[in-house]
N, C-alpha and C. Protein backbone atom coordinates (compact mmCIF):
# COMPACT_ATOMS: atom_id res chain seq x y z
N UNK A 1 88.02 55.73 45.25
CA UNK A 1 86.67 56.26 45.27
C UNK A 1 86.06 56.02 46.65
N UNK A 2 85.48 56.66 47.12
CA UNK A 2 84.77 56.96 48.45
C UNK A 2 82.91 56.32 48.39
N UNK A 3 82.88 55.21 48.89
CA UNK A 3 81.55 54.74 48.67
C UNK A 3 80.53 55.38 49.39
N UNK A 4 79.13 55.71 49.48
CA UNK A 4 77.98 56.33 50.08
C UNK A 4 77.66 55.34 50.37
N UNK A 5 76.39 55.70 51.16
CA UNK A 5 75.27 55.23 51.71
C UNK A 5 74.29 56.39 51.43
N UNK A 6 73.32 55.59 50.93
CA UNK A 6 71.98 56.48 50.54
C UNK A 6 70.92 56.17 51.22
N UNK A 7 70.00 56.54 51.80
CA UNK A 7 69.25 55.88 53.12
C UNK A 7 67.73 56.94 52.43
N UNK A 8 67.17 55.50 51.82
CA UNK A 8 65.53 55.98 51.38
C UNK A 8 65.01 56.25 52.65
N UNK A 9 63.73 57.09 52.71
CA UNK A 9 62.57 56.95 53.41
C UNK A 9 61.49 57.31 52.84
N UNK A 10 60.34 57.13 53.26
CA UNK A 10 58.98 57.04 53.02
C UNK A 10 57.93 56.24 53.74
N UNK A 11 56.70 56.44 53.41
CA UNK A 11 55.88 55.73 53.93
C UNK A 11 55.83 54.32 53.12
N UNK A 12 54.96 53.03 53.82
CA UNK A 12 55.08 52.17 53.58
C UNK A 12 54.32 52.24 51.76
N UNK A 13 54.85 51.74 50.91
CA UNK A 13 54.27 51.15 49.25
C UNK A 13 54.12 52.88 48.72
N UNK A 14 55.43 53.74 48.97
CA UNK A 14 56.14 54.69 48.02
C UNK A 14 56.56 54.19 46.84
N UNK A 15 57.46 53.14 47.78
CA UNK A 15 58.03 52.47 46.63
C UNK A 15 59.27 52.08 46.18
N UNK A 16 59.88 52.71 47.66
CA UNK A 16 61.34 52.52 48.22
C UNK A 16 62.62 50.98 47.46
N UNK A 17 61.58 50.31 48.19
CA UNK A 17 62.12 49.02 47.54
C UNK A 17 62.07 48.87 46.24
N UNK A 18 61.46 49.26 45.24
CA UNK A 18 61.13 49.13 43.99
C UNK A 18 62.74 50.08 43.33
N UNK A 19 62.55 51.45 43.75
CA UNK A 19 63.56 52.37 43.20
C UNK A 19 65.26 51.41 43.95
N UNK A 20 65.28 50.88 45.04
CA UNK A 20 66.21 50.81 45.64
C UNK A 20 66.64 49.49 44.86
N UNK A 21 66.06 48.68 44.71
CA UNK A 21 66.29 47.66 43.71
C UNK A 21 66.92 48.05 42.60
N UNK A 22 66.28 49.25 41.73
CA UNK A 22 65.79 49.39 40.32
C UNK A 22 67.71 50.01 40.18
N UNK A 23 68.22 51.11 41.53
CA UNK A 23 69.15 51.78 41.58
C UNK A 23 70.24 51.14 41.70
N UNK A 24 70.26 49.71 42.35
CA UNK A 24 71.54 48.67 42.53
C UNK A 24 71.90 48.02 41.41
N UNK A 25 70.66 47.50 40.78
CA UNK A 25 70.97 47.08 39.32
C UNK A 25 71.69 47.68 38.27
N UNK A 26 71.16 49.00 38.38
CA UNK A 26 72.47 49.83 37.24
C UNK A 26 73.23 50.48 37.84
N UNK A 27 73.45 50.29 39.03
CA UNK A 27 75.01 50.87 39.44
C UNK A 27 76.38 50.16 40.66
N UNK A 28 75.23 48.80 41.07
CA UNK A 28 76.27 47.74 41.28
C UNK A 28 76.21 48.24 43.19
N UNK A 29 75.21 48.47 43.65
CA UNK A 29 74.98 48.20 45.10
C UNK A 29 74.95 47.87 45.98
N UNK A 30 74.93 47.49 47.13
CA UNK A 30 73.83 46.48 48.06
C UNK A 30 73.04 47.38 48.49
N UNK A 31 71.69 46.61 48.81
CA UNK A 31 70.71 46.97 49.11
C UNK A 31 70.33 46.40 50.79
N UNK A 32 70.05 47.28 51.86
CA UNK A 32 69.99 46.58 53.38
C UNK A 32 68.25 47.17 52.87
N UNK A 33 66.90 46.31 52.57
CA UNK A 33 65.53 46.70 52.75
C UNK A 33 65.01 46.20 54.00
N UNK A 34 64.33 47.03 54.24
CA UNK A 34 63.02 47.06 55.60
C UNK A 34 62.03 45.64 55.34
N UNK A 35 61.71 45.08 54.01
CA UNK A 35 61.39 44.24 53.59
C UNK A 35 62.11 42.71 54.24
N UNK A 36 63.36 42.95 54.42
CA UNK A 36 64.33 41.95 54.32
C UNK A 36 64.64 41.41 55.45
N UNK A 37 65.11 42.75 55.97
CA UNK A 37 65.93 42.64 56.89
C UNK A 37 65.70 42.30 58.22
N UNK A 38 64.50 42.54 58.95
CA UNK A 38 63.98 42.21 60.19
C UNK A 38 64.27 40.60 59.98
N UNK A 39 64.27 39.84 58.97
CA UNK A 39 64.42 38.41 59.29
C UNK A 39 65.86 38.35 59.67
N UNK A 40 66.56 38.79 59.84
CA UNK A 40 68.23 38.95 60.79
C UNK A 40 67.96 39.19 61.83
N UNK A 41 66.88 40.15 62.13
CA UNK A 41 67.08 41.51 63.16
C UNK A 41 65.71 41.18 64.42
N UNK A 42 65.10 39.94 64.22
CA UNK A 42 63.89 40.20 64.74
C UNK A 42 63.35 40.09 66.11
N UNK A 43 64.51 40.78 67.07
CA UNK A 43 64.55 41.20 68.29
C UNK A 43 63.77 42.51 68.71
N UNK A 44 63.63 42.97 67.78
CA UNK A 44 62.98 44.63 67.84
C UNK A 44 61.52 44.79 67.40
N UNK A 45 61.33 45.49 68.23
CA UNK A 45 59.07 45.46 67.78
C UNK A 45 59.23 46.59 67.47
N UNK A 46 57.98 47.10 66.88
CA UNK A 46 57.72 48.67 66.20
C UNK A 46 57.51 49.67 67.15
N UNK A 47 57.47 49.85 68.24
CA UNK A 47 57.59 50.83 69.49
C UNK A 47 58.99 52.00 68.75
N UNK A 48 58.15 53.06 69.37
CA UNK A 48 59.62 54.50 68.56
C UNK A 48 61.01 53.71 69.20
N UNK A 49 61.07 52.85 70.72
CA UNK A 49 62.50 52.98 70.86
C UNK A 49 62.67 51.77 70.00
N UNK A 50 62.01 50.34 69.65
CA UNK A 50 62.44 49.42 68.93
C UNK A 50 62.76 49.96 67.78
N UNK A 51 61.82 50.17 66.95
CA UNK A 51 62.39 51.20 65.50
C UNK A 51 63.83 51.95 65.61
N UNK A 52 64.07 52.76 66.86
CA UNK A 52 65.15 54.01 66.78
C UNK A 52 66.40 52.34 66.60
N UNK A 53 66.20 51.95 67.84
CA UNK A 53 67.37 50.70 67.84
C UNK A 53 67.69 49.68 66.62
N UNK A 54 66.81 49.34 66.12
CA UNK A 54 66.62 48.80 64.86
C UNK A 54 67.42 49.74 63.81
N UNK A 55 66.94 50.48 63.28
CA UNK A 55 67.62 51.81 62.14
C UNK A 55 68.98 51.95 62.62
N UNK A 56 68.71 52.12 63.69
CA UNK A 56 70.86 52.81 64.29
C UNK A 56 71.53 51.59 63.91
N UNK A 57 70.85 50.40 64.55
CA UNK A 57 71.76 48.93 64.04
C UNK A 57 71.83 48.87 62.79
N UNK A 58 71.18 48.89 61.95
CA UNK A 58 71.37 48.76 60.41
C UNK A 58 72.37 50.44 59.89
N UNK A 59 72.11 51.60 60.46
CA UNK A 59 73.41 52.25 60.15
C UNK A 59 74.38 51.82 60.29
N UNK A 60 74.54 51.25 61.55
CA UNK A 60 75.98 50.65 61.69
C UNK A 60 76.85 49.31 60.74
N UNK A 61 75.76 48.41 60.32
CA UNK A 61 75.97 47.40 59.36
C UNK A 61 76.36 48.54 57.60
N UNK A 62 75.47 49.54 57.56
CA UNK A 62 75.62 49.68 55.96
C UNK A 62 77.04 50.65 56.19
N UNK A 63 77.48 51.57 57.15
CA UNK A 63 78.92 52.00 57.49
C UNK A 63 79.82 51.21 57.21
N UNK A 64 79.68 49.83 57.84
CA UNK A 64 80.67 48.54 57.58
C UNK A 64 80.51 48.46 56.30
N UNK A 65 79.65 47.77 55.82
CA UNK A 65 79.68 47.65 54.30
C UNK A 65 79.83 48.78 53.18
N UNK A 66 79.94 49.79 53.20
CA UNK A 66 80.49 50.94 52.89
C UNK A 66 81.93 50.89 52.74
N UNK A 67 82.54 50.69 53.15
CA UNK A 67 83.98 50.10 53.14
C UNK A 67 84.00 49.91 51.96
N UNK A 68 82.99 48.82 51.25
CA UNK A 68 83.65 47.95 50.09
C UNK A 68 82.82 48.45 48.64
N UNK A 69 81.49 49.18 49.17
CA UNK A 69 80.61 49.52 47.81
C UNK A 69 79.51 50.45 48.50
N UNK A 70 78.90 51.27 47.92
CA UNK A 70 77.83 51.72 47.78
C UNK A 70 77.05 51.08 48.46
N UNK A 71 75.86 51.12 49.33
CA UNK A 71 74.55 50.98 50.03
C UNK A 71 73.80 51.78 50.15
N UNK A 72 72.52 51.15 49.55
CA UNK A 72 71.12 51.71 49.57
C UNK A 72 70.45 51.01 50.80
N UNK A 73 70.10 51.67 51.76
CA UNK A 73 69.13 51.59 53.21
C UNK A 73 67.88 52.20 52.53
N UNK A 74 67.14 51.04 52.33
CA UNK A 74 65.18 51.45 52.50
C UNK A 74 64.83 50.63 53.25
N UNK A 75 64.30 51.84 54.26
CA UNK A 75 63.47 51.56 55.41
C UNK A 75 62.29 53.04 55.68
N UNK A 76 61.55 52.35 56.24
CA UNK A 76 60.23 53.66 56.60
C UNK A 76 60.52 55.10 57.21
N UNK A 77 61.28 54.69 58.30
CA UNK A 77 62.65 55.66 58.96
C UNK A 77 61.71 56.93 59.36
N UNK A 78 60.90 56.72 60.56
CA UNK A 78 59.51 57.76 60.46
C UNK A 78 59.64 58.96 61.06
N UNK A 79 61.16 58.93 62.06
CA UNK A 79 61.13 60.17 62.48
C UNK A 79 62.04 60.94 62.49
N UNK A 80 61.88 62.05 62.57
CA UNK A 80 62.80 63.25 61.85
C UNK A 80 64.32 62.52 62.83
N UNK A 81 64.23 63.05 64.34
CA UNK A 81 65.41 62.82 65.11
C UNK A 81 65.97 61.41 65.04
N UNK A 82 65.33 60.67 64.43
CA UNK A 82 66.32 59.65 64.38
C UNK A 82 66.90 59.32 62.53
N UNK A 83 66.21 60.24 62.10
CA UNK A 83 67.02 60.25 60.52
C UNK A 83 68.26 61.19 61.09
N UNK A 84 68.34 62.11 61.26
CA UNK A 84 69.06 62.88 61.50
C UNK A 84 70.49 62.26 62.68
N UNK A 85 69.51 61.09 63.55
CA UNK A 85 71.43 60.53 64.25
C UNK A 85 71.27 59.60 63.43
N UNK A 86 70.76 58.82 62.67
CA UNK A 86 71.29 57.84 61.51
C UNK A 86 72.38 58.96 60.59
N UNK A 87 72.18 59.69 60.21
CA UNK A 87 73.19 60.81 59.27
C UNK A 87 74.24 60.92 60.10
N UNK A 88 74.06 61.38 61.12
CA UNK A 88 75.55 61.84 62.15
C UNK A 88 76.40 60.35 62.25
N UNK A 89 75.76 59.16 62.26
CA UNK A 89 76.34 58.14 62.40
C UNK A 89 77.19 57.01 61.16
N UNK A 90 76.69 57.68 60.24
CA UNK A 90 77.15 57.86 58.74
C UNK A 90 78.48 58.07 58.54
N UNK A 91 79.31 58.01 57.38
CA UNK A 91 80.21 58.81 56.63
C UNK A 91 79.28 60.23 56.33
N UNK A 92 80.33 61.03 56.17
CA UNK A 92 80.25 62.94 55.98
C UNK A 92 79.16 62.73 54.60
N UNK A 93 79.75 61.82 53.68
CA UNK A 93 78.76 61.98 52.27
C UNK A 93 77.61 61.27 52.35
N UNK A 94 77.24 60.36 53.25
CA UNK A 94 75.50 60.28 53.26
C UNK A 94 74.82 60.81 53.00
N UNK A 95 73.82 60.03 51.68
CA UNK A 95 72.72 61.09 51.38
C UNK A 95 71.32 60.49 51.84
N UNK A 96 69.91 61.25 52.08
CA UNK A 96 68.70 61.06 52.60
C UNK A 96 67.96 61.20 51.70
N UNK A 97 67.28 60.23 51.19
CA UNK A 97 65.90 60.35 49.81
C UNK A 97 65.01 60.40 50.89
N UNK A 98 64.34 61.30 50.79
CA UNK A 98 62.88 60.99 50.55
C UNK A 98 61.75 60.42 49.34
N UNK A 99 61.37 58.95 49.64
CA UNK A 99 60.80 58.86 48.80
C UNK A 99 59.43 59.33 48.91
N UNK A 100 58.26 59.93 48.03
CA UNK A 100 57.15 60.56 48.53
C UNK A 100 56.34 60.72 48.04
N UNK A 101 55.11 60.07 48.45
CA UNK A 101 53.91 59.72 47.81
C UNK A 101 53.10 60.18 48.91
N UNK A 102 51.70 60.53 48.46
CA UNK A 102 50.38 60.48 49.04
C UNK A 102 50.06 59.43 50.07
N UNK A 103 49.28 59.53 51.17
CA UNK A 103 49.15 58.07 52.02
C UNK A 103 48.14 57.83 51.34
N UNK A 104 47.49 58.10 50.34
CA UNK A 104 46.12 57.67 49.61
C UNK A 104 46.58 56.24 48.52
N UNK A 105 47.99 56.97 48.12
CA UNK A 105 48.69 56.17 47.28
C UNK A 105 49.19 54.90 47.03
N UNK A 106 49.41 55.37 48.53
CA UNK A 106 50.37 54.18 49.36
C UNK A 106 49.15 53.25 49.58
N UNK A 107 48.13 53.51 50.27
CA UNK A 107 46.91 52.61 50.81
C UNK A 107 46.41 51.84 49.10
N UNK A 108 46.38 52.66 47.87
CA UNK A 108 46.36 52.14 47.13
C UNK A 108 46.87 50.80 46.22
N UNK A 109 47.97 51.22 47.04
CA UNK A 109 49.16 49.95 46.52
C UNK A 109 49.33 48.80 46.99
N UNK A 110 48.81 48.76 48.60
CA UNK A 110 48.67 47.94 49.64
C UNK A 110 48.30 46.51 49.13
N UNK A 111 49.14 45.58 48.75
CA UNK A 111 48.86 44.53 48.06
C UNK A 111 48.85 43.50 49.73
N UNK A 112 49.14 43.94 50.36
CA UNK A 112 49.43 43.05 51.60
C UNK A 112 48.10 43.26 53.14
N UNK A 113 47.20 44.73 52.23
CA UNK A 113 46.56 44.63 53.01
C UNK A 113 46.72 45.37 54.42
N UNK A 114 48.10 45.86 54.41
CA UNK A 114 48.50 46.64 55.90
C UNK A 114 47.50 47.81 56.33
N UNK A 115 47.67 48.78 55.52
CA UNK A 115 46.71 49.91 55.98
C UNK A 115 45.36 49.68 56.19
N UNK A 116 44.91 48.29 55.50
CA UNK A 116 43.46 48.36 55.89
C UNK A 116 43.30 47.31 57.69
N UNK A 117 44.63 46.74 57.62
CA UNK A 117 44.87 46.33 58.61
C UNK A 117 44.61 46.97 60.14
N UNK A 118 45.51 47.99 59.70
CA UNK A 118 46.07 49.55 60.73
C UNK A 118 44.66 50.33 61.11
N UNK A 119 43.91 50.09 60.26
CA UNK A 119 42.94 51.12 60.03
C UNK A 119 41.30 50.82 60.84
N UNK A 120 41.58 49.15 61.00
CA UNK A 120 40.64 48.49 62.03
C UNK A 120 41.34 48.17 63.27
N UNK A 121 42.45 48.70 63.54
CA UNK A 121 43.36 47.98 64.95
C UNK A 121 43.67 47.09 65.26
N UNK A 122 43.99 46.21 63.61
CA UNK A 122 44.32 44.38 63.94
C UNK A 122 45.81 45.21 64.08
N UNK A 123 46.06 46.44 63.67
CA UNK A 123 48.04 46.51 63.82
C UNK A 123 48.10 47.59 64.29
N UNK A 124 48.50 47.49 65.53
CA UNK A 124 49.47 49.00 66.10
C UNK A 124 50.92 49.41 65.48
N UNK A 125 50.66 50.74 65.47
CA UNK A 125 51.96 51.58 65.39
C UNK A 125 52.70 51.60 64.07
N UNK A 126 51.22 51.67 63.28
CA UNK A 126 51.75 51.36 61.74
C UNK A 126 51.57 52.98 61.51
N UNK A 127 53.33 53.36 60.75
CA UNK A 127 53.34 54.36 60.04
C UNK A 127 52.14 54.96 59.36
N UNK A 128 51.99 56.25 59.56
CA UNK A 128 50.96 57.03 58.70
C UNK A 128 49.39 57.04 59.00
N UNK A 129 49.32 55.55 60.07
CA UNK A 129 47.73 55.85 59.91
C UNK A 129 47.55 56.09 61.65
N UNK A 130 48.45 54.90 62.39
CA UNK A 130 48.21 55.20 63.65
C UNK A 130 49.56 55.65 64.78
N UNK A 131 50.71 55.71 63.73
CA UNK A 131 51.74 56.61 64.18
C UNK A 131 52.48 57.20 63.33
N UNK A 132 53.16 58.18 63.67
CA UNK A 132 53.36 59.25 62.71
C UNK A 132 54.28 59.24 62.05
N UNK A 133 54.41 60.14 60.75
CA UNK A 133 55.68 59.75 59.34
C UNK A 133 55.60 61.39 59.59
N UNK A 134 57.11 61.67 60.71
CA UNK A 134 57.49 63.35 60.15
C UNK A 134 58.31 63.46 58.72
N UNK A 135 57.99 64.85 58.50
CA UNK A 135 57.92 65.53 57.05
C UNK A 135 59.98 65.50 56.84
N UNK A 136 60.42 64.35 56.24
CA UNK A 136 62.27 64.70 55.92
C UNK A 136 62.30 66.11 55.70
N UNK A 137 62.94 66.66 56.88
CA UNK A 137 63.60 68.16 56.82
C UNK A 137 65.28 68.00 56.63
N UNK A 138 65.55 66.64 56.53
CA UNK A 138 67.16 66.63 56.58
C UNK A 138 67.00 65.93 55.13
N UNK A 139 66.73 65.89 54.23
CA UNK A 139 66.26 65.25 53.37
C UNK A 139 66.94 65.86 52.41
N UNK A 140 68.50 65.39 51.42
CA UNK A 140 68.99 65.97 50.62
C UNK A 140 68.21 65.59 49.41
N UNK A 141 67.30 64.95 49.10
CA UNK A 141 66.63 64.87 47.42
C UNK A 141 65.55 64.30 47.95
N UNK A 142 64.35 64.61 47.25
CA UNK A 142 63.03 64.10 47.32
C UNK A 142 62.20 63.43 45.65
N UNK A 143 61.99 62.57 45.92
CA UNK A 143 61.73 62.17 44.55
C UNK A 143 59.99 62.04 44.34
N UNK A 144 59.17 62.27 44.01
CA UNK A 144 57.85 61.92 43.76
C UNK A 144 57.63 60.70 42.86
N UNK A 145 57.10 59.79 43.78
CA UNK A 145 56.65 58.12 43.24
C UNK A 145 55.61 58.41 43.43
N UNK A 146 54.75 59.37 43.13
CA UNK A 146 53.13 58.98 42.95
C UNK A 146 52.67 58.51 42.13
N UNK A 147 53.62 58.48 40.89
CA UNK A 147 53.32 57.99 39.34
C UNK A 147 52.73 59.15 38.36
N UNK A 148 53.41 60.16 38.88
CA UNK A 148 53.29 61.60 37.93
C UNK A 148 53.94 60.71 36.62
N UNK A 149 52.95 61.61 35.05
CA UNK A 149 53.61 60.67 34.07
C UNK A 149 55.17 61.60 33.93
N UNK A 150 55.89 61.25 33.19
CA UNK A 150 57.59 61.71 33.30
C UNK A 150 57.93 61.52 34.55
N UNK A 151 57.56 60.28 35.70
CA UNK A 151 58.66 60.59 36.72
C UNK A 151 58.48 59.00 36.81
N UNK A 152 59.07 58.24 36.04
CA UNK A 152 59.14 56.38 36.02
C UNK A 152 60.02 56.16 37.28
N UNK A 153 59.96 55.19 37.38
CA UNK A 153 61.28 54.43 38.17
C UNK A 153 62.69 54.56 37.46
N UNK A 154 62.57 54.38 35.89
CA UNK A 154 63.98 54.78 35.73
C UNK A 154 64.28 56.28 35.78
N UNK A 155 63.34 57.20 35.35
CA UNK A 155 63.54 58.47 35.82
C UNK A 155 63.84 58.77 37.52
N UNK A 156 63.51 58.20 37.93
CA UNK A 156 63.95 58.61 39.67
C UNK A 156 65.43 58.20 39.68
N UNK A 157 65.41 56.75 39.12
CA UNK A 157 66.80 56.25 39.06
C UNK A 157 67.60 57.03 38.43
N UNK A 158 67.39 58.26 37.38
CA UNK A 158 68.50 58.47 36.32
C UNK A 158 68.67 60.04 37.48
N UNK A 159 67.69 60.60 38.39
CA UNK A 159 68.23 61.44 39.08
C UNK A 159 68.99 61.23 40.30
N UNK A 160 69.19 59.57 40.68
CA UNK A 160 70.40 59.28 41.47
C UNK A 160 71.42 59.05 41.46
N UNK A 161 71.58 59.18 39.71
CA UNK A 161 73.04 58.84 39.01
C UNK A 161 74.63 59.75 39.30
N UNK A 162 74.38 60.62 39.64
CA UNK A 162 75.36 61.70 40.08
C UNK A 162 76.15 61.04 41.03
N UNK A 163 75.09 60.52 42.17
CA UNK A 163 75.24 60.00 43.78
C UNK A 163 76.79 58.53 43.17
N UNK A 164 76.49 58.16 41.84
CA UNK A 164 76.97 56.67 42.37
C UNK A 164 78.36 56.97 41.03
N UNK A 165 78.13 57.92 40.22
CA UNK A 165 79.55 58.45 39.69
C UNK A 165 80.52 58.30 39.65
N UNK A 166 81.83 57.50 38.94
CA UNK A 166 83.21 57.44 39.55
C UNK A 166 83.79 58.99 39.31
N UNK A 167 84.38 59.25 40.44
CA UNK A 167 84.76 60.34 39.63
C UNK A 167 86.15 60.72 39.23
N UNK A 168 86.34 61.84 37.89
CA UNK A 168 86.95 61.59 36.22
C UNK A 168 88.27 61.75 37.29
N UNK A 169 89.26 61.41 36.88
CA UNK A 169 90.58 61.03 36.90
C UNK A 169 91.71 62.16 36.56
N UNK A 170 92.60 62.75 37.21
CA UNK A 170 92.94 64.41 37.11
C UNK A 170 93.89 63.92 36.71
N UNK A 171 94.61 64.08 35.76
CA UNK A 171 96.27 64.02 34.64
C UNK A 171 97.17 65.49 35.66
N UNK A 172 97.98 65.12 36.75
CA UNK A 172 98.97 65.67 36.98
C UNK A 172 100.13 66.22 36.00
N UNK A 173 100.61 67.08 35.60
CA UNK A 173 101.50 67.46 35.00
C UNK A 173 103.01 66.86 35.82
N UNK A 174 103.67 65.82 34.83
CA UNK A 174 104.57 65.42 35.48
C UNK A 174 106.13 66.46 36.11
N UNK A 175 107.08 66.17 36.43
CA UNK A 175 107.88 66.62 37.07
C UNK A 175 109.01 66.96 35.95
């Protein structure tokens, strides 16, 4: 079997981490989160080239680990050209979620306080409010986490189930 890499994006409290969690649990993952991971990585500031360098480095870690299982990459991942050389830098079957919510939504969820942060200039270069989240045009599935009713977390999860599939086993006709 041929393992993926599935590489969420969204703006910050979509909800990435929540689904990316929710998706390893029933199908036996690792998970590289934006949450997490800068405590490895924390050479890189949020400037477009720190971000671009940051993301390409973690492509290159979930490629390696790909080898052995499935990886889910959630990270914010804000701009189109560098989703797009994260994909080229991939295996051929990489897939791109968009995860996608309202920034109203997101500010809603803000248990940490960021956007209201962003929004008085205690934080530069925060996604969505004072730098920009382009629209995934390379984006093979888009899921809506706004909390439409029928679209749960396990419903998002049960439309990534295809992605993590063994697949059925072909009976050769012997010789």
């Amino acid at each position: 079997m041929v393992n993926k890499v599935v590489w969420f994006t969204g703006l910050s409290g979509a909800g990435k981490t929540t689904i990316a969690m929710a998706a390893a649990e029933r199908f036996g993952c690792e998970v590289l989160d934006g949450d997490t991971i800068r405590d490895f990585f924390s050479n890189h500031d949020f400037s477009r080239e720190g971000r671009e360098r940051h993301l390409l480095g973690i492509a290159k870690m979930a490629r390696m680990i790909s080898k052995h299982t499935h990886v889910i990459c959630s990270f914010i991942t804000p701009y189109e050209d560098v989703r797009e050389k994260i994909l080229d830098s991939l295996p051929d079957n990489a897939i791109m979620v968009h995860i996608s919510t309202s920034l109203e939504v997101c500010e809603d969820r803000d248990v940490k306080g960021l956007y209201a942060k962003a929004r008085s200039g205690e934080i530069t270069n925060f996604t969505g409010v004072n730098d920009p989240f382009d629209e995934p045009k390379c984006a093979h599935i888009t899921l809506d986490s706004s909390g439409v009713v029928g679209n749960s977390i396990d419903d998002m999860v049960d439309q990534l189930a295809h992605l993590f599939e063994k697949p059925k086993a072909v009976l050769l006709p012997g010789r």
